[in-house]
Structures are given as structure tokens and as C-alpha cells.
C-alpha atoms as a PDB file:
ATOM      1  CA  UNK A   1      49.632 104.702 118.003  1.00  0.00           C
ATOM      2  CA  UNK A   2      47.159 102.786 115.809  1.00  0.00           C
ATOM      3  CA  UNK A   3      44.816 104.731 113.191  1.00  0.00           C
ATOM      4  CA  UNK A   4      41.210 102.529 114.482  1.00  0.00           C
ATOM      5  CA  UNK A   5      39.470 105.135 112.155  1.00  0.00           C
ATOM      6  CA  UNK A   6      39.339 108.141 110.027  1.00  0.00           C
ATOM      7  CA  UNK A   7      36.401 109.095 112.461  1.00  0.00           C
ATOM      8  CA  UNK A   8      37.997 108.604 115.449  1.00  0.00           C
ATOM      9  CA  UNK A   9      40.768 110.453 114.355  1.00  0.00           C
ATOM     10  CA  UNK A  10      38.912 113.262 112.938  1.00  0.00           C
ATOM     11  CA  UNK A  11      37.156 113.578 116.411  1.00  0.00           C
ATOM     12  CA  UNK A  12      40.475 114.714 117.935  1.00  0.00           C
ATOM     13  CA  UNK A  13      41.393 118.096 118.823  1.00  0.00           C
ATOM     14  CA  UNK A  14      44.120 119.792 117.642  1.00  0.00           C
ATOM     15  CA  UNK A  15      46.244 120.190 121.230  1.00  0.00           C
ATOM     16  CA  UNK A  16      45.365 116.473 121.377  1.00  0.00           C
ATOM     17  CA  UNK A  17      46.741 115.460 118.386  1.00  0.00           C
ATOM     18  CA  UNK A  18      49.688 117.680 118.778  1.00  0.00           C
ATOM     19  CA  UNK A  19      50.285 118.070 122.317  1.00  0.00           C
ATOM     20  CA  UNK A  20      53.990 118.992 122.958  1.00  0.00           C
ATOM     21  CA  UNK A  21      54.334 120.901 119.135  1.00  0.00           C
ATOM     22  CA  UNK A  22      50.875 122.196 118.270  1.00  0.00           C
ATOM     23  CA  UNK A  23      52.566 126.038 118.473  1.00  0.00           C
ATOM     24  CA  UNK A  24      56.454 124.918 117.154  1.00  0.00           C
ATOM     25  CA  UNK A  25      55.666 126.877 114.338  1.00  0.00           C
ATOM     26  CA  UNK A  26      55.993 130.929 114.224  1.00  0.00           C
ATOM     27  CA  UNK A  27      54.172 132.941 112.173  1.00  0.00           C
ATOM     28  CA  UNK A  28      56.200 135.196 109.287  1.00  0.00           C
ATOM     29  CA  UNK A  29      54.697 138.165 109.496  1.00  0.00           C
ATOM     30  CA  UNK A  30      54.374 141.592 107.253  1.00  0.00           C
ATOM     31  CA  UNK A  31      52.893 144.920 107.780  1.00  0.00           C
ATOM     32  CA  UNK A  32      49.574 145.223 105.254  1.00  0.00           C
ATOM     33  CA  UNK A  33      51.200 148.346 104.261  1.00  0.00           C
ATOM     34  CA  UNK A  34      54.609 147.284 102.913  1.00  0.00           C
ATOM     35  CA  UNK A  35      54.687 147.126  99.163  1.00  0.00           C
ATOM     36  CA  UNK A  36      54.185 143.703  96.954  1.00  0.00           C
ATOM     37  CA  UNK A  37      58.070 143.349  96.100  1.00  0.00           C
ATOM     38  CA  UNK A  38      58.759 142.681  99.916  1.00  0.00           C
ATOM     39  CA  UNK A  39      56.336 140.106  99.798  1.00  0.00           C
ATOM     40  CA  UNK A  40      57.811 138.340  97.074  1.00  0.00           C
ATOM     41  CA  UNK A  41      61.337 138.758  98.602  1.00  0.00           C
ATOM     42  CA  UNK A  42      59.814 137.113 101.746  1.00  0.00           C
ATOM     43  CA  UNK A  43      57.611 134.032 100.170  1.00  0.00           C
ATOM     44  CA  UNK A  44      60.968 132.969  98.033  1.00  0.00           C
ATOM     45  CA  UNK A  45      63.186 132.901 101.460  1.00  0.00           C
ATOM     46  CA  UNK A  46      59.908 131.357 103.731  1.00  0.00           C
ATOM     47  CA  UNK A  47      57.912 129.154 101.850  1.00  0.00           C
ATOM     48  CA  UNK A  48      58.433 125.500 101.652  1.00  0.00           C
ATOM     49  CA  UNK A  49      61.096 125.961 103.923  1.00  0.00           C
ATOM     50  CA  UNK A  50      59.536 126.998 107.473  1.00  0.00           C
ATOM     51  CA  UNK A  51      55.960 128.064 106.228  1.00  0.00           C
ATOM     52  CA  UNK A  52      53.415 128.057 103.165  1.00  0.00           C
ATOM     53  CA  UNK A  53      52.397 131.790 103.364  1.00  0.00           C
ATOM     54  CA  UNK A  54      53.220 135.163 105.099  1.00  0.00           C
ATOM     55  CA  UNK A  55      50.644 136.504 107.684  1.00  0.00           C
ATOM     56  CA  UNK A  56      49.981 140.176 107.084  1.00  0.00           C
ATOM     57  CA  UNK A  57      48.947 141.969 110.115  1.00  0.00           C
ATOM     58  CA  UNK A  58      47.454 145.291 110.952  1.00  0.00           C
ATOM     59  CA  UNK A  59      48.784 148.404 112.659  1.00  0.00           C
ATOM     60  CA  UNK A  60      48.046 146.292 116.250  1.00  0.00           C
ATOM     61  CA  UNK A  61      49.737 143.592 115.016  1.00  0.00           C
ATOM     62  CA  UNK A  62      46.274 141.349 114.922  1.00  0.00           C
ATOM     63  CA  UNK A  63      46.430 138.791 111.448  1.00  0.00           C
ATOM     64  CA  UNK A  64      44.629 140.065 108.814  1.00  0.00           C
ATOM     65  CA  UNK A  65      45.035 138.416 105.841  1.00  0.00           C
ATOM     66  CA  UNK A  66      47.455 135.685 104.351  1.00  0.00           C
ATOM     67  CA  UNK A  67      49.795 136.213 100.970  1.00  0.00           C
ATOM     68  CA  UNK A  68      51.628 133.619  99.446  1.00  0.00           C
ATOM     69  CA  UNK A  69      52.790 132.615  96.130  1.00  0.00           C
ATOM     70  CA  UNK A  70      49.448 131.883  94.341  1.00  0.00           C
ATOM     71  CA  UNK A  71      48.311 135.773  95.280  1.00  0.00           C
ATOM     72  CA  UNK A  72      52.011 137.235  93.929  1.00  0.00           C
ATOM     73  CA  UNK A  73      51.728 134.894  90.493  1.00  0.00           C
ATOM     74  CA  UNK A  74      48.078 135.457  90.394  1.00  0.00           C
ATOM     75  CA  UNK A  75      48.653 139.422  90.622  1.00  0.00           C
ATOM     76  CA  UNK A  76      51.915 139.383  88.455  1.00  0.00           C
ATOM     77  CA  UNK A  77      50.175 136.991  85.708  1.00  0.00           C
ATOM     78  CA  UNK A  78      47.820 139.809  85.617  1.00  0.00           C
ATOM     79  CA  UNK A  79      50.377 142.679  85.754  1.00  0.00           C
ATOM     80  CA  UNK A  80      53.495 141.996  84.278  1.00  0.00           C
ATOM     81  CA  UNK A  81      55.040 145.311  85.186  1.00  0.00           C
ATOM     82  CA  UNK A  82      58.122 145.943  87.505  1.00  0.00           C
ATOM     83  CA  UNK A  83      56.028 149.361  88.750  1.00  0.00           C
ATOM     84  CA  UNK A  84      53.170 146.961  90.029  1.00  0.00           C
ATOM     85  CA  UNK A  85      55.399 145.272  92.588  1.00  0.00           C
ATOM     86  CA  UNK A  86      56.721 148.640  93.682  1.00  0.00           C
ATOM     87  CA  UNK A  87      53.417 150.145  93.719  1.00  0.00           C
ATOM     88  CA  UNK A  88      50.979 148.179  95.138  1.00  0.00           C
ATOM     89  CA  UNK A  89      50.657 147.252  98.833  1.00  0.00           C
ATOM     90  CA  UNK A  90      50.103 143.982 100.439  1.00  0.00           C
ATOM     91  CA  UNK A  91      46.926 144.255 101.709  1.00  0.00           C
ATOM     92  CA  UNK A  92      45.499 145.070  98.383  1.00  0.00           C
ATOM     93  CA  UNK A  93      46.682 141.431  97.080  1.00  0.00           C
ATOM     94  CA  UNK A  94      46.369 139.194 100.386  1.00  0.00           C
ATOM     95  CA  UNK A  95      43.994 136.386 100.889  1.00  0.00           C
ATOM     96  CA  UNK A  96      41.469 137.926 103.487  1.00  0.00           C
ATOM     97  CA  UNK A  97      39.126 134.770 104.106  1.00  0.00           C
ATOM     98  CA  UNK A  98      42.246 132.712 105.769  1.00  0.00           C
ATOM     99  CA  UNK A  99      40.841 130.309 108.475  1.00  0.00           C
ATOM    100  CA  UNK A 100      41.729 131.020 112.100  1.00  0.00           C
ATOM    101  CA  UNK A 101      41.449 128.544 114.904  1.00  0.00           C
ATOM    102  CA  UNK A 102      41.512 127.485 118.613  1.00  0.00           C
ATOM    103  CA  UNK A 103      43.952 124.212 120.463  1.00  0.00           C
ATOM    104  CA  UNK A 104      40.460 122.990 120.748  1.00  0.00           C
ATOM    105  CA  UNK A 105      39.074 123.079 117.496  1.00  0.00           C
ATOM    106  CA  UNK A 106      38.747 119.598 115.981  1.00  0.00           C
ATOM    107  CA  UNK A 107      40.656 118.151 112.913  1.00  0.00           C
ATOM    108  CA  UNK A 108      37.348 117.603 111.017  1.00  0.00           C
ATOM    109  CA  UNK A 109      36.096 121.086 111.825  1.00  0.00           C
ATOM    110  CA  UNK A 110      39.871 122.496 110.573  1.00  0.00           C
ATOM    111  CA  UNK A 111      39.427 120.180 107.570  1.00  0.00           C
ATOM    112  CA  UNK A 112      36.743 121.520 106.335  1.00  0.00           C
ATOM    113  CA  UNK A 113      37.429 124.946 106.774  1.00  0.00           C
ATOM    114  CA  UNK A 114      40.468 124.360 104.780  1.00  0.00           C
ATOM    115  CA  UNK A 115      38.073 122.721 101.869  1.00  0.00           C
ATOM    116  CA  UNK A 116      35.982 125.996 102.333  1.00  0.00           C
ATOM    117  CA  UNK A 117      38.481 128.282 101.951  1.00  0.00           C
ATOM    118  CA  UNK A 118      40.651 125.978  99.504  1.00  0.00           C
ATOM    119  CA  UNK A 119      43.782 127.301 101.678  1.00  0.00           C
ATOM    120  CA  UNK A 120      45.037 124.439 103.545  1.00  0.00           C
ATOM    121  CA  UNK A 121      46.640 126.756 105.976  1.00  0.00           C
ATOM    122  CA  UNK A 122      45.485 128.350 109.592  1.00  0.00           C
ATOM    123  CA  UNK A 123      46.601 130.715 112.090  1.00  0.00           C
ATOM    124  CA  UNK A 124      46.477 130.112 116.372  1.00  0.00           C
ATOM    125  CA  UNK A 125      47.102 131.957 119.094  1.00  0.00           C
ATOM    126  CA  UNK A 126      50.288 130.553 120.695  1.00  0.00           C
ATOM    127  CA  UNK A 127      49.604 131.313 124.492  1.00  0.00           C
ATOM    128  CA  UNK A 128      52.092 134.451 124.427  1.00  0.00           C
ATOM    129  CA  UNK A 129      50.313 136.989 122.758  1.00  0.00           C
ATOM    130  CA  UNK A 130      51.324 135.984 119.205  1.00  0.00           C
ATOM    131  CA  UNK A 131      50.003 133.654 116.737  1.00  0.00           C
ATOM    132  CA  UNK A 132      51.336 129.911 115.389  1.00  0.00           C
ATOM    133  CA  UNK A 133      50.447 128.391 112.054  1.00  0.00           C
ATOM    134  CA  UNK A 134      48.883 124.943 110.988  1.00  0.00           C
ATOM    135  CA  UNK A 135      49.196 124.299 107.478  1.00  0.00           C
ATOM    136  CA  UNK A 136      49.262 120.569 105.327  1.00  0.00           C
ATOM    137  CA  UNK A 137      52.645 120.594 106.393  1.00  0.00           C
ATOM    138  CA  UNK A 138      51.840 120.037 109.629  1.00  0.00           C
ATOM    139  CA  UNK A 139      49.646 117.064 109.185  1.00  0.00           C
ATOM    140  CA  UNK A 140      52.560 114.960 108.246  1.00  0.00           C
ATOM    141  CA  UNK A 141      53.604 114.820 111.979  1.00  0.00           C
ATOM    142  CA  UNK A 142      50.214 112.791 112.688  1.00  0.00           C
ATOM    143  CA  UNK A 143      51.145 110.442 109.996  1.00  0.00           C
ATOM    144  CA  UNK A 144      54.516 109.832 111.471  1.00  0.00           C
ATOM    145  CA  UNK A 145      52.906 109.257 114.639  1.00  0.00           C
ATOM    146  CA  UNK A 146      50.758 106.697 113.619  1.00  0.00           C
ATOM    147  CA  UNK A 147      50.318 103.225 112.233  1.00  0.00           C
ATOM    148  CA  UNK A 148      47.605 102.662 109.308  1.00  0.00           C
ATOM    149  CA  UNK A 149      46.358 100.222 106.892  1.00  0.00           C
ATOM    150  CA  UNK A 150      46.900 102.476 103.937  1.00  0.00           C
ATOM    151  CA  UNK A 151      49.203 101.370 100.943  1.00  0.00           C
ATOM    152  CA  UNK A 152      50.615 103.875  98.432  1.00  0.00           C
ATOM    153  CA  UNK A 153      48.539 102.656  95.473  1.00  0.00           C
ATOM    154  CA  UNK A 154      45.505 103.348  97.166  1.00  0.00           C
ATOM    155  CA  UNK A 155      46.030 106.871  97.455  1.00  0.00           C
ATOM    156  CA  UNK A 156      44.790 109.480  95.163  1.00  0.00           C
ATOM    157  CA  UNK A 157      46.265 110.154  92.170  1.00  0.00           C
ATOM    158  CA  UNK A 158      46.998 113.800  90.463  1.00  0.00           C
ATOM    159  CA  UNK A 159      47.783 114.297  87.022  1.00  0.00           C
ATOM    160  CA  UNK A 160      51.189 115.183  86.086  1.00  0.00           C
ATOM    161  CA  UNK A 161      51.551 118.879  84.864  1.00  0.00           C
ATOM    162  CA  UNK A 162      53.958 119.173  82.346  1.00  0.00           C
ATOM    163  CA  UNK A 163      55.923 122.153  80.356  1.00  0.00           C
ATOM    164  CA  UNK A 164      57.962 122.237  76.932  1.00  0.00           C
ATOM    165  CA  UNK A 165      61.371 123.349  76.807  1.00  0.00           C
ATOM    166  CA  UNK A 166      60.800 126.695  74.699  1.00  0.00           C
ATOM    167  CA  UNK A 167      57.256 127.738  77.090  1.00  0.00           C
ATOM    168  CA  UNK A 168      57.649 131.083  78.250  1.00  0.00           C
ATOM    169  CA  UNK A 169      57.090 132.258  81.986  1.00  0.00           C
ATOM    170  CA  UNK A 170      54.271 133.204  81.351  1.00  0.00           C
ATOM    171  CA  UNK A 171      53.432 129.639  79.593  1.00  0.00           C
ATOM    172  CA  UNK A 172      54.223 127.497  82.069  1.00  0.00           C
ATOM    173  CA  UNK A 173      52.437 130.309  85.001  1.00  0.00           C
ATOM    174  CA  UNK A 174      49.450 130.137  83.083  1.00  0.00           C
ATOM    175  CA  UNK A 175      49.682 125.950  82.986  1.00  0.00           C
ATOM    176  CA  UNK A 176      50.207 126.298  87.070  1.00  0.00           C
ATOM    177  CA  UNK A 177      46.950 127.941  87.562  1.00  0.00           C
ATOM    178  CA  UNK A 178      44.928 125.932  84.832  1.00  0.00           C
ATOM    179  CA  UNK A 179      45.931 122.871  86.674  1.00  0.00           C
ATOM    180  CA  UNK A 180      45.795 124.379  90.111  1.00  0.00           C
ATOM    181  CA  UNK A 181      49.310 123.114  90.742  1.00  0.00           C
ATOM    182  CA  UNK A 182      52.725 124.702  92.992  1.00  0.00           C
ATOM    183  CA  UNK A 183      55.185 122.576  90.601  1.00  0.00           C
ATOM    184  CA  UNK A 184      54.999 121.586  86.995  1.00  0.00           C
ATOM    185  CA  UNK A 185      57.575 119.251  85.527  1.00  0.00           C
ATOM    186  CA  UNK A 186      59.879 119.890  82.659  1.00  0.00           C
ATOM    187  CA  UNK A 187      59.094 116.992  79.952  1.00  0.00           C
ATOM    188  CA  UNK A 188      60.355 114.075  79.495  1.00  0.00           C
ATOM    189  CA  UNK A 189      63.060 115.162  82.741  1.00  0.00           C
ATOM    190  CA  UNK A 190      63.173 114.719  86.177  1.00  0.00           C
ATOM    191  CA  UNK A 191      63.906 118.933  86.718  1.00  0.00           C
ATOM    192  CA  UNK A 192      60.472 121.162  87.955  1.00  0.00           C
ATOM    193  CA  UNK A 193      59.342 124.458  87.994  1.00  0.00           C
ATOM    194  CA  UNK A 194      58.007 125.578  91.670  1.00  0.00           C
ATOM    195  CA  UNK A 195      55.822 129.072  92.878  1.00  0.00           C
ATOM    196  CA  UNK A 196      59.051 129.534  95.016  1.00  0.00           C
ATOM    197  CA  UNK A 197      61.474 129.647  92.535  1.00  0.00           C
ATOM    198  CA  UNK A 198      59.790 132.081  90.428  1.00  0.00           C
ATOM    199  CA  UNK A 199      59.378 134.321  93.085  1.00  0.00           C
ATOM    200  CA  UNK A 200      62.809 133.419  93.715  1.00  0.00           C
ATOM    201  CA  UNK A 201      63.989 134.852  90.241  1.00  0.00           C
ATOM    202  CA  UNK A 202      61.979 137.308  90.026  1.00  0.00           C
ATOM    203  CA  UNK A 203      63.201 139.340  93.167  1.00  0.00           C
ATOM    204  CA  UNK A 204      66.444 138.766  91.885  1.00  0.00           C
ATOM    205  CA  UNK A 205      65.191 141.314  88.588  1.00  0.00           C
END
């Protein structure tokens, strides 16, 4: 179909705008009370690959929270210590203000809930008793649905985060949160530095 308008679109709901797929995607979940490591073993396996955070759940398995690699980093950054991620539990670290929605809520009203919360990323229930997730990720699909009058150059543009070659972890972690970016490029090279693959190296330690 045919973008008329932004409006229009925005009018939608969500089981309109994704009516055979709106619950494809599962939610990965962990127990509040399982310690940080496990978290960060689980967010360098899950995100960017099936899901942008882990959905922590209480003792009757109702969503709670959310914790993904900005609330590891951010926690880490802050305690660099191999006791802290042995220590500490998840729901002591997890996002609790994470938005959670309905098939009928409206992109616009999911929109800006996500600008609220500056998490673009929402729970659902999926008909069965369990819960789905709609993060940015999702909104791709509409885009491959549909047929605008949008060009590449009119899009915004983000400054490009860049690190030096002898920056520290902890350098080019700090530069990530300054600039509110997931990736930072290595300069003057085409190679990057992602949330994931920190996590990634540091459950390796």
C-alpha cells in the first residue's frame, strides 16, 4: 500500500498495521531475582538478533521491568568490579517505566510513549497467556509494506561517533553514553564497537 499521510498512518492501530505478525515476536524473559552476570550472558546472545532487551518478570511471571545493554554498561561504567555482576540482582538494575500496550493501541499513542520513556521498545499480551514485544525493529515491517515519497537525503541525520585506536573500554563506554549511541566507529575504518559486543566480551571474563 501507499503512505497518503503520516496522519493517516499514525491513526492506525497496531493489529491493523500488523495483522497476521503483530505477536511473531516472543518475549526473552528473566526472573528479577537472578543475578546481573546472567543478564549480560543473555543481552550478548538476544539482542540485535531476535530482541532489543530482556523482560524481567516477577514470581507470577507478570513483566516487570526491562534490562538491556544501556542498564548493564550504565551499571558496569559505574562499577567496574567482577563482584558487582555476581552480586547484584536484576531487578535492582532494570528499567521499571517500560511501556506496555494493547493490539488496539494506536501507532501515535505507542510513539509517544516510546518518546516518553526514551525506550523505543513495548511489551503485549499475545492472546495465550504470555506477552510479545514491539520494539523499532518492528517498525521496519510497515516500511516494507508500504510505498512513500521519502528519499534518503531527506532523512535525519546523526553525527558520527568516533573512537581512537589506543581509547580504553572505558573511553570509548563513556563516548557511547555522551553521545547516546549503541555503536561508535573506529576512526578513519569501516570496523565498530556495539553494546552487544561488549557484553559479549565481557561474559567471556
Amino acid at each position: 500500500m501507499k503512505i497518503q499521510s503520516m496522519t493517516s498512518l499514525s491513526e492506525l492501530t497496531l493489529e491493523q498495521l500488523f495483522p497476521k505478525t503483530l505477536t511473531d515476536t516472543n518475549c526473552v524473559y528473566i526472573d528479577k531475582g537472578r543475578e546481573v552476570w546472567v543478564a549480560t550472558e543473555m543481552c550478548a546472545q538476544y539482542i540485535e538478533s531476535n530482541v532489543d532487551a530482556i523482560v524481567v518478570r516477577d514470581e507470577n511471571n507478570k513483566p516487570i521491568g526491562i534490562v538491556g545493554g544501556y542498564d548493564i554498561l550504565n551499571c558496569i561504567r559505574k562499577n567496574p568490579t567482577r563482584d558487582f555482576q555476581y552480586e547484584s540482582k536484576v531487578d535492582e538494575i532494570m528499567f521499571r517505566g517500560f511501556p506496555q500496550v494493547e493490539a488496539t493501541t494506536k501507532l501515535k499513542d505507542l510513539l509517544e510513549t516510546w518518546k516518553e520513556s526514551k525506550r523505543a521498545f513495548a511489551v503485549l499480551p499475545d492472546g495465550s497467556g504470555g506477552h510479545s514485544v514491539i520494539s523499532a525493529r518492528k517498525m521496519l515491517e510497515i516500511g516494507m509494506k508500504c510505498q512513500a515519497d521519502i528519499s534518503i537525503s531527506s532523512l535525519p541525520k546523526k553525527k558520527t561517533v568516533t573512537f581512537h585506536h589506543d581509547d580504553s573500554l572505558g573511553d570509548v563506554m563513556e563516548l557511547m553514553f555522551a553521545n547516546n549511541a549503541r555503536k561508535v566507529l573506529l576512526e578513519n575504518s569501516n570496523q565498530f564497537v556495539s553494546d552487544r559486543m561488549i557484553l559479549g566480551e565481557i561474559s567471556k571474563i
